[in-house]
Protein backbone atom coordinates (compact mmCIF):
# COMPACT_ATOMS: atom_id res chain seq x y z
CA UNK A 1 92.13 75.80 93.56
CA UNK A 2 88.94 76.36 91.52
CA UNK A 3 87.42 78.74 93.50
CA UNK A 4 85.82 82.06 92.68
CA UNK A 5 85.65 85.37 94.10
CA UNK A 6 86.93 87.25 97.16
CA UNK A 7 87.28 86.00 100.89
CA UNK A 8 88.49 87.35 103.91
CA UNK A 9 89.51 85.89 107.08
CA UNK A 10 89.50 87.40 110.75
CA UNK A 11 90.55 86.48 114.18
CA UNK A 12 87.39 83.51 115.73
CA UNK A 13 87.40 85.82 118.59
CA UNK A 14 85.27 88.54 116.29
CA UNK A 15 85.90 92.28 117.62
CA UNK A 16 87.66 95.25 115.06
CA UNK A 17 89.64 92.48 113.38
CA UNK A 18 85.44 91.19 111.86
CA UNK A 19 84.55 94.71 111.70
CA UNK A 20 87.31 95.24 109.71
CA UNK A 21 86.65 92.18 107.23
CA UNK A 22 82.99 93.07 107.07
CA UNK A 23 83.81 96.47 106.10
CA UNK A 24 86.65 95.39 103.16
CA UNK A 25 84.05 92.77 101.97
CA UNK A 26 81.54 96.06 101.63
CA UNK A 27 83.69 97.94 99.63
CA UNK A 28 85.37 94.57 97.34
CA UNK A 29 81.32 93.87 96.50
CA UNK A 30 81.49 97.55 95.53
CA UNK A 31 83.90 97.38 92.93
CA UNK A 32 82.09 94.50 91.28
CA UNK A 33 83.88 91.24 92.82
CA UNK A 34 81.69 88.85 94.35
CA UNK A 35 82.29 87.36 97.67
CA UNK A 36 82.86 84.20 98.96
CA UNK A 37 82.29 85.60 102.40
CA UNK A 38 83.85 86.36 105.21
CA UNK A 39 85.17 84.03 107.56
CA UNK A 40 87.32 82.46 110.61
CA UNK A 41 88.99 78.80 110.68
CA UNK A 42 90.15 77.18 114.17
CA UNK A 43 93.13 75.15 114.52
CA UNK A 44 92.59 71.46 116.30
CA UNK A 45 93.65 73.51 119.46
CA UNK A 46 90.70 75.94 119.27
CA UNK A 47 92.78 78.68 118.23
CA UNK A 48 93.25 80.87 114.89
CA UNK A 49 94.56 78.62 112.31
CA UNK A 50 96.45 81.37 110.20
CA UNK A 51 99.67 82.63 112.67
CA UNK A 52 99.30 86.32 110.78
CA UNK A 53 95.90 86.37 112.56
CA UNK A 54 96.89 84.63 115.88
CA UNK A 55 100.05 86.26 116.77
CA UNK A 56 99.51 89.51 116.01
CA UNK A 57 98.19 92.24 118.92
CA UNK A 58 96.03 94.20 116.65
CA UNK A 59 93.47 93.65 114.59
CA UNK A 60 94.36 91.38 111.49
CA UNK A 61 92.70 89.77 108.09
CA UNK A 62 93.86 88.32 105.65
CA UNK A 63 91.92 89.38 102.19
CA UNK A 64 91.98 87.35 99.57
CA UNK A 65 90.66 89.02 96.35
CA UNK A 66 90.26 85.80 93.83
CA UNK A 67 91.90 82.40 92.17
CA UNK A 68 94.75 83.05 89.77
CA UNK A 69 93.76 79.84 88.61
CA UNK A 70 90.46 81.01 87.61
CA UNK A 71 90.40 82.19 84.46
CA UNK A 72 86.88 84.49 84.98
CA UNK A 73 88.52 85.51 88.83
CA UNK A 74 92.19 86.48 87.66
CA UNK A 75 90.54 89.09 84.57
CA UNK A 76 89.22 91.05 87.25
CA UNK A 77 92.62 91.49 89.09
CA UNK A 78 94.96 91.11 85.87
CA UNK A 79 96.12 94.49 84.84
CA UNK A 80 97.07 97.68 87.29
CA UNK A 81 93.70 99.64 86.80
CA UNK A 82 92.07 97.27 88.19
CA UNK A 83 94.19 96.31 91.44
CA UNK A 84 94.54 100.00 91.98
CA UNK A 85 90.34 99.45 92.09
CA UNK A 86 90.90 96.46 94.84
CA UNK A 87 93.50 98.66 96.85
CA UNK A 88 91.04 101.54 96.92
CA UNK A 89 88.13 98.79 97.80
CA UNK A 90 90.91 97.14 100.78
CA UNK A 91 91.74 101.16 101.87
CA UNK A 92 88.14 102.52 102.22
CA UNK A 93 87.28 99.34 104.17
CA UNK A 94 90.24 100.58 106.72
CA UNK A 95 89.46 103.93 106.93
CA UNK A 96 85.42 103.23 107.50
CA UNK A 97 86.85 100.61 110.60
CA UNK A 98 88.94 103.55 111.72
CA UNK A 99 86.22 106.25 111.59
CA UNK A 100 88.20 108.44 109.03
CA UNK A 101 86.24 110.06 106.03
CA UNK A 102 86.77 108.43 102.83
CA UNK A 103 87.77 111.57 100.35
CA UNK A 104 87.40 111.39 96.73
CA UNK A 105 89.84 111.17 93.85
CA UNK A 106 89.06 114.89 93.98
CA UNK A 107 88.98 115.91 96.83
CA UNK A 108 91.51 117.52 98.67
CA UNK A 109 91.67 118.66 102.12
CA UNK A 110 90.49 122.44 102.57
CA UNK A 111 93.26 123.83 105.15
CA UNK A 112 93.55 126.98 106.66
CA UNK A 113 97.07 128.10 105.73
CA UNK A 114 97.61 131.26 108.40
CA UNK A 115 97.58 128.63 111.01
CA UNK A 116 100.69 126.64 109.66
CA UNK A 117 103.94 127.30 111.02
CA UNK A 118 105.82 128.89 108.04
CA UNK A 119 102.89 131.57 107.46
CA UNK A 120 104.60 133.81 109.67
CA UNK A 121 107.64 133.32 107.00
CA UNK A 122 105.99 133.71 104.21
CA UNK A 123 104.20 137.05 105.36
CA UNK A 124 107.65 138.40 106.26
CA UNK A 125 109.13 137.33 102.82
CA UNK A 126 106.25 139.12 101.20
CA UNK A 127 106.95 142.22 103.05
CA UNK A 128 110.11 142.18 102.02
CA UNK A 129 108.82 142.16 98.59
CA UNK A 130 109.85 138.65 97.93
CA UNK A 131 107.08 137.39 95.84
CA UNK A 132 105.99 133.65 96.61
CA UNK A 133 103.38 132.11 93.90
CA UNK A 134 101.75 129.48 96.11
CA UNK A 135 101.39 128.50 99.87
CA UNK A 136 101.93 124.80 99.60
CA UNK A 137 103.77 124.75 102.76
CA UNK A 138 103.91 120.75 103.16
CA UNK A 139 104.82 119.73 99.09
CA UNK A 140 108.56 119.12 98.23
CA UNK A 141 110.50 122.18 96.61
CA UNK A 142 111.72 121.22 93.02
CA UNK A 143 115.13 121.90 91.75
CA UNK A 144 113.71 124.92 89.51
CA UNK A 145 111.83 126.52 92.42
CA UNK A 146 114.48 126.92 94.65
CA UNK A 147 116.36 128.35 91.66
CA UNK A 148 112.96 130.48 91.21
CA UNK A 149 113.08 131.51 94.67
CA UNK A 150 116.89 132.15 95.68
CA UNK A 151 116.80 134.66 92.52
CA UNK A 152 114.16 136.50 93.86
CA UNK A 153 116.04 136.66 97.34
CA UNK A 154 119.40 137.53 95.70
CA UNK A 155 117.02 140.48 93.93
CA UNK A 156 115.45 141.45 96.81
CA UNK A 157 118.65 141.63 99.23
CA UNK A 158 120.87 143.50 95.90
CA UNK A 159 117.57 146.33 95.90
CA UNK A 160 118.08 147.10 99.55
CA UNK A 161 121.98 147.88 99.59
């Protein structure tokens, strides 16, 4: 106990499972906790010491992000704001290890919705003069929408007979 600031360990035989603690140490330092470093330990048979590490196929760290029983360590990790900080920190040092962009809190991903498989739908539905406000193909249907919706069907369909 005692100790201050973040750590993470990785398999002694290096590979993704360092790249991957050397990229989650980048990001922790980023959010403003300093690092202990980043780090392997043997057991007396020359192998990882931590069985998470050893006996897993892929590549595996253990991060850990301070001392609960340090005072100055456990007020950077104490309320959800700023875990939710650490988890982003531990996320974007995943994604950079797997090559995948790192979007914003903005961002969202620009899609091109005439090439998703219920377009075709939609288009006929709008033909039909079924009006549909939004094309968010992928996003759960609320309660109220699908109320929305079958009214404007039952609409539609009493029009045409």
């Amino acid at each position: 106990g005692g100790g201050d600031g973040f750590e993470v360990y990785h398999t002694i035989y290096g590979g993704t499972g360092k790249t991957l603690a050397e990229n989650i140490e980048a990001e922790v330092i980023k959010s403003g906790q300093n690092s202990r470093g980043v780090k392997t330990r043997e057991n007396s048979s020359g192998k990882d010491y931590y069985g998470f590490i050893r006996q897993t196929s892929c590549p595996a760290v253990i991060c850990e992000i301070g001392f609960i029983d340090n005072k100055n360590d456990l007020k950077d990790f104490d309320e959800q704001a700023e875990q939710i900080k650490f988890g982003k920190a531990y996320a974007h040092g995943i994604l950079k290890t797997l090559g995948v962009e790192i979007m914003t809190d903005t961002q969202t991903p620009v899609q091109d919705e005439t090439k998703h498989w219920a377009y075709k739908h939609y288009e006929s539905l709008k033909n039909k003069g079924i009006e549909i406000s939004e094309m968010r193909f992928d996003d759960n249907i609320t309660r109220g929408e699908a109320f929305a919706l079958a009214d404007k069907i039952i609409k539609a369909l009493c029009v045409k007979a």
